[in-house]
Protein backbone atom coordinates (compact mmCIF):
# COMPACT_ATOMS: atom_id res chain seq x y z
CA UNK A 1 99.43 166.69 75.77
CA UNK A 2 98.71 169.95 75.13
CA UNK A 3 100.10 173.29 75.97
CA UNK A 4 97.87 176.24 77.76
CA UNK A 5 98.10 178.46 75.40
CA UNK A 6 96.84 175.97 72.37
CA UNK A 7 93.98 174.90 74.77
CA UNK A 8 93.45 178.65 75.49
CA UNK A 9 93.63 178.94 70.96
CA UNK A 10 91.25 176.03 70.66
CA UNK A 11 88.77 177.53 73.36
CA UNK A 12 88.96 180.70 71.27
CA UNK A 13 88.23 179.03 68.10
CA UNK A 14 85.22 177.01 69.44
CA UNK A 15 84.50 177.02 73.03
CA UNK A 16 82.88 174.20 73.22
CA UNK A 17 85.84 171.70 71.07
CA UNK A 18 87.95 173.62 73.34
CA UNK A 19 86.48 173.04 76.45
CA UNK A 20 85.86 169.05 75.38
CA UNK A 21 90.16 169.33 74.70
CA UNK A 22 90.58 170.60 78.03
CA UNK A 23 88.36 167.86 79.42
CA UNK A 24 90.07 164.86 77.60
CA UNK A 25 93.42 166.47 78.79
CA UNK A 26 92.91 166.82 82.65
CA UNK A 27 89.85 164.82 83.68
CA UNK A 28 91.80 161.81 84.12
CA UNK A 29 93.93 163.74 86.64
CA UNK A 30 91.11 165.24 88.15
CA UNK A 31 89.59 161.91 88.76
CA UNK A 32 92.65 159.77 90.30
CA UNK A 33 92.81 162.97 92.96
CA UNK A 34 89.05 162.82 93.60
CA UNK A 35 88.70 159.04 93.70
CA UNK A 36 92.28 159.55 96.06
CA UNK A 37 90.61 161.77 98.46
CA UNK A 38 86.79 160.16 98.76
CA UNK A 39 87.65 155.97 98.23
CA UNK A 40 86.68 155.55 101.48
CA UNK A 41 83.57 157.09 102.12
CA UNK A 42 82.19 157.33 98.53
CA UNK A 43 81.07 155.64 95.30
CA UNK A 44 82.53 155.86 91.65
CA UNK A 45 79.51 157.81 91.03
CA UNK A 46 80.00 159.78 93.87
CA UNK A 47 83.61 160.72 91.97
CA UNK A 48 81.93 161.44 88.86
CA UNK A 49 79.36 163.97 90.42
CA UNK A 50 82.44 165.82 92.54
CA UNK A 51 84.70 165.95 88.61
CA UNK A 52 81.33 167.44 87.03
CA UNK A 53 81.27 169.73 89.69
CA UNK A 54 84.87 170.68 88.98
CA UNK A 55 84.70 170.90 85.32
CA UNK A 56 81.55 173.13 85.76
CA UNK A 57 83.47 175.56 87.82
CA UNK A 58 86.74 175.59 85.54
CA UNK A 59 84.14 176.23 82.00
CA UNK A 60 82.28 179.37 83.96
CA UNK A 61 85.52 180.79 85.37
CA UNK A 62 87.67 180.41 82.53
CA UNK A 63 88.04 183.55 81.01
CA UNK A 64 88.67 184.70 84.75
CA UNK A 65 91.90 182.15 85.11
CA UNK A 66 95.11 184.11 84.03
CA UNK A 67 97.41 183.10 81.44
CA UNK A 68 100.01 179.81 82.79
CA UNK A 69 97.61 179.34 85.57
CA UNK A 70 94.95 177.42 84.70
CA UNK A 71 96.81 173.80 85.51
CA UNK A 72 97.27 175.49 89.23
CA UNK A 73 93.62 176.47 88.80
CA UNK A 74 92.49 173.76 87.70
CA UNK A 75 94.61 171.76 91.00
CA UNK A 76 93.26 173.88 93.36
CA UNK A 77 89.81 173.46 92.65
CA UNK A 78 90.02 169.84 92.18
CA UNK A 79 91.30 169.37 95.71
CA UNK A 80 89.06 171.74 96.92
CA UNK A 81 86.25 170.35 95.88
CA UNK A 82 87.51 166.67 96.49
CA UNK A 83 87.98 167.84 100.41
CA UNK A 84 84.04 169.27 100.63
CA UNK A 85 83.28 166.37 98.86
CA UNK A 86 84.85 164.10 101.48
CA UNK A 87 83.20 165.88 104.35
CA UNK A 88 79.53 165.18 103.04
CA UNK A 89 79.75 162.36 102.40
CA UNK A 90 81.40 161.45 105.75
CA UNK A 91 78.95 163.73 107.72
CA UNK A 92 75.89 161.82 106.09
CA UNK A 93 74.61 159.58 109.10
CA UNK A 94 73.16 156.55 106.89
CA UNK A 95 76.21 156.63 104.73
CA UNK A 96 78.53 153.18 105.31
CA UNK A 97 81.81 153.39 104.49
CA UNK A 98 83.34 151.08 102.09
CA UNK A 99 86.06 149.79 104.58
CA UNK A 100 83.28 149.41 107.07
CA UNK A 101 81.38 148.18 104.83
CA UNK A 102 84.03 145.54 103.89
CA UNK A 103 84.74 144.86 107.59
CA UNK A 104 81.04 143.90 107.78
CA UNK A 105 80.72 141.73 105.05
CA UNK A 106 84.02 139.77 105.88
CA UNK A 107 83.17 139.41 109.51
CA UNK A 108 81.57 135.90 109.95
CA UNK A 109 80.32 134.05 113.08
CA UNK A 110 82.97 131.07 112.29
CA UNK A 111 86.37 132.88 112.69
CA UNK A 112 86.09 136.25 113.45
CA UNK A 113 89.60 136.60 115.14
CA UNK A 114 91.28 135.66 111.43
CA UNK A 115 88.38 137.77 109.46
CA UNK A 116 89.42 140.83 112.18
CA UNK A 117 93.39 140.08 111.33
CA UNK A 118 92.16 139.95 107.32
CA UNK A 119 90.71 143.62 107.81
CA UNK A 120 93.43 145.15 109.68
CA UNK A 121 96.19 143.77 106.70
CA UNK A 122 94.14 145.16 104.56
CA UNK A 123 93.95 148.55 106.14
CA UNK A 124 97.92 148.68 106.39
CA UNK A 125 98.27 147.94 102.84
CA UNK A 126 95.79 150.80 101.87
CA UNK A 127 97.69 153.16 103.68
CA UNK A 128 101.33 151.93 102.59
CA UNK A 129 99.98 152.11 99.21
CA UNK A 130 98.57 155.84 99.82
CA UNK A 131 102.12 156.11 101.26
CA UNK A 132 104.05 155.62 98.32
CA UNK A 133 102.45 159.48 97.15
CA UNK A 134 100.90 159.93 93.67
CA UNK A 135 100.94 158.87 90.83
CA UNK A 136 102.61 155.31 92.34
CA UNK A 137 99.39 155.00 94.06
CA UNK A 138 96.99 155.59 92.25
CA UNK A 139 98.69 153.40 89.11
CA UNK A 140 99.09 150.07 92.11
CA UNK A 141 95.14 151.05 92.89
CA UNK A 142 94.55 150.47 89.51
CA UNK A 143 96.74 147.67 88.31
CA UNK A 144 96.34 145.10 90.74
CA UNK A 145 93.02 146.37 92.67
CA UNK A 146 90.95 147.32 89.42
CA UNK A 147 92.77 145.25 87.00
CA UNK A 148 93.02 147.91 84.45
CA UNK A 149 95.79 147.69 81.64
CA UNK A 150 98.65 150.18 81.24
CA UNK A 151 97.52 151.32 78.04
CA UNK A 152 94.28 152.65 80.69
CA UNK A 153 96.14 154.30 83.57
CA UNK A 154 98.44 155.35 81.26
CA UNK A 155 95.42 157.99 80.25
CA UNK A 156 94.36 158.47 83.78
CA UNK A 157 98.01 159.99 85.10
CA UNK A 158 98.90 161.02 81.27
CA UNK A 159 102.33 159.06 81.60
CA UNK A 160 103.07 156.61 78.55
CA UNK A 161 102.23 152.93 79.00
CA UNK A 162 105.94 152.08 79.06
CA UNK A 163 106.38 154.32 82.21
CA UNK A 164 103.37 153.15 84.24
CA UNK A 165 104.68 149.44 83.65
CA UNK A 166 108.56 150.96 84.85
CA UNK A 167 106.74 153.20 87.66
CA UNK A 168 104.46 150.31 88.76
CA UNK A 169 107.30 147.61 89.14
CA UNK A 170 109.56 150.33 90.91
CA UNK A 171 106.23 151.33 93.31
CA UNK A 172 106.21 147.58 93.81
CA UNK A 173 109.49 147.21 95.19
CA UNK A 174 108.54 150.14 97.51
CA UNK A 175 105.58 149.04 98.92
CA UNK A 176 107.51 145.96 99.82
CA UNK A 177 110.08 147.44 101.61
CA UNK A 178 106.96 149.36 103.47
CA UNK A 179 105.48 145.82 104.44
CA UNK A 180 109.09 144.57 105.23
CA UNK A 181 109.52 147.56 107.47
CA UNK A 182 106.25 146.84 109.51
CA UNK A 183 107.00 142.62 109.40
CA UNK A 184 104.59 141.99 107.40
CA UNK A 185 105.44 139.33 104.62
CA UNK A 186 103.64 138.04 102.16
């Protein structure tokens, strides 16, 4: 990971190997909060768009961010962004979202009573895993939900691979105390 100031050097030296530094470096942060804030109303796409966006707005303000802020910068905008993001995509009338979405597609005429109870579990265990606060969250979204390796979401929430496996299996024994607490076993 690299310091400010050398991104700041290597933006001076060629802004555009610069500003392709400074993307490798934070877009995999930028993304987790994005995807974070929007899962539920958006698409992957949809989180791709909103970190273009973001990226466009940190290149044409850089020389404008001051020197040690451009991580806060760079924070701010993201959830900024993420939040107006959120609410248009929510205020679009023909958008479905995906847990709606999901409660549609798992509802079935032959046990709807179960499929309902399926929905609501599901539900709880999004929010107890939102619960557990970043980046615990957004490395149990990826492990078990998206099936991605450590060696991936290690690059997503710039930890080594060796602490997402420790912060995963400690997140783990959260979440399960979090289930425990509202009797719900597995």
């Amino acid at each position: 990971m690299r310091s400010e100031s050398e991104l700041r050097t290597a933006i001076s030296r060629s802004r555009e190997e610069g500003f392709r530094l400074l993307f490798q470096q934070y877009s995999g942060y930028v993304y987790a909060i994005v995807w974070n804030r929007i899962c539920t109303v958006g698409t992957r796409e949809d989180a791709e768009e909103c970190v273009s966006d973001i990226f466009s707005d940190v290149f044409a303000n850089f020389d404008r961010i001051g020197n040690g802020k451009l991580q806060s910068y760079i924070r701010t905008v993201t959830k900024r962004t993420a939040i107006d993001k959120f609410r248009s995509l929510s205020a679009q009338p023909d958008m479905v979202s995906i847990e709606e979405q999901e409660l549609q597609d798992a509802l079935s005429e032959e046990n709807v009573e179960q499929d309902y109870e399926t929905i609501a579990l599901r539900r709880l265990l999004l929010d107890q895993i939102h619960a557990l606060g970043e980046p615990d969250a957004t490395i149990i979204m990826m492990k078990y939900f998206y099936e991605r390796t450590s060696n991936e979401i290690a690059a997503v929430v710039h930890l080594n691979p060796v602490a997402v496996r420790m912060r995963a299996s400690r997140a783990m024994k959260k979440l399960k105390k979090l289930l425990s607490d509202n009797n719900i076993t597995p």
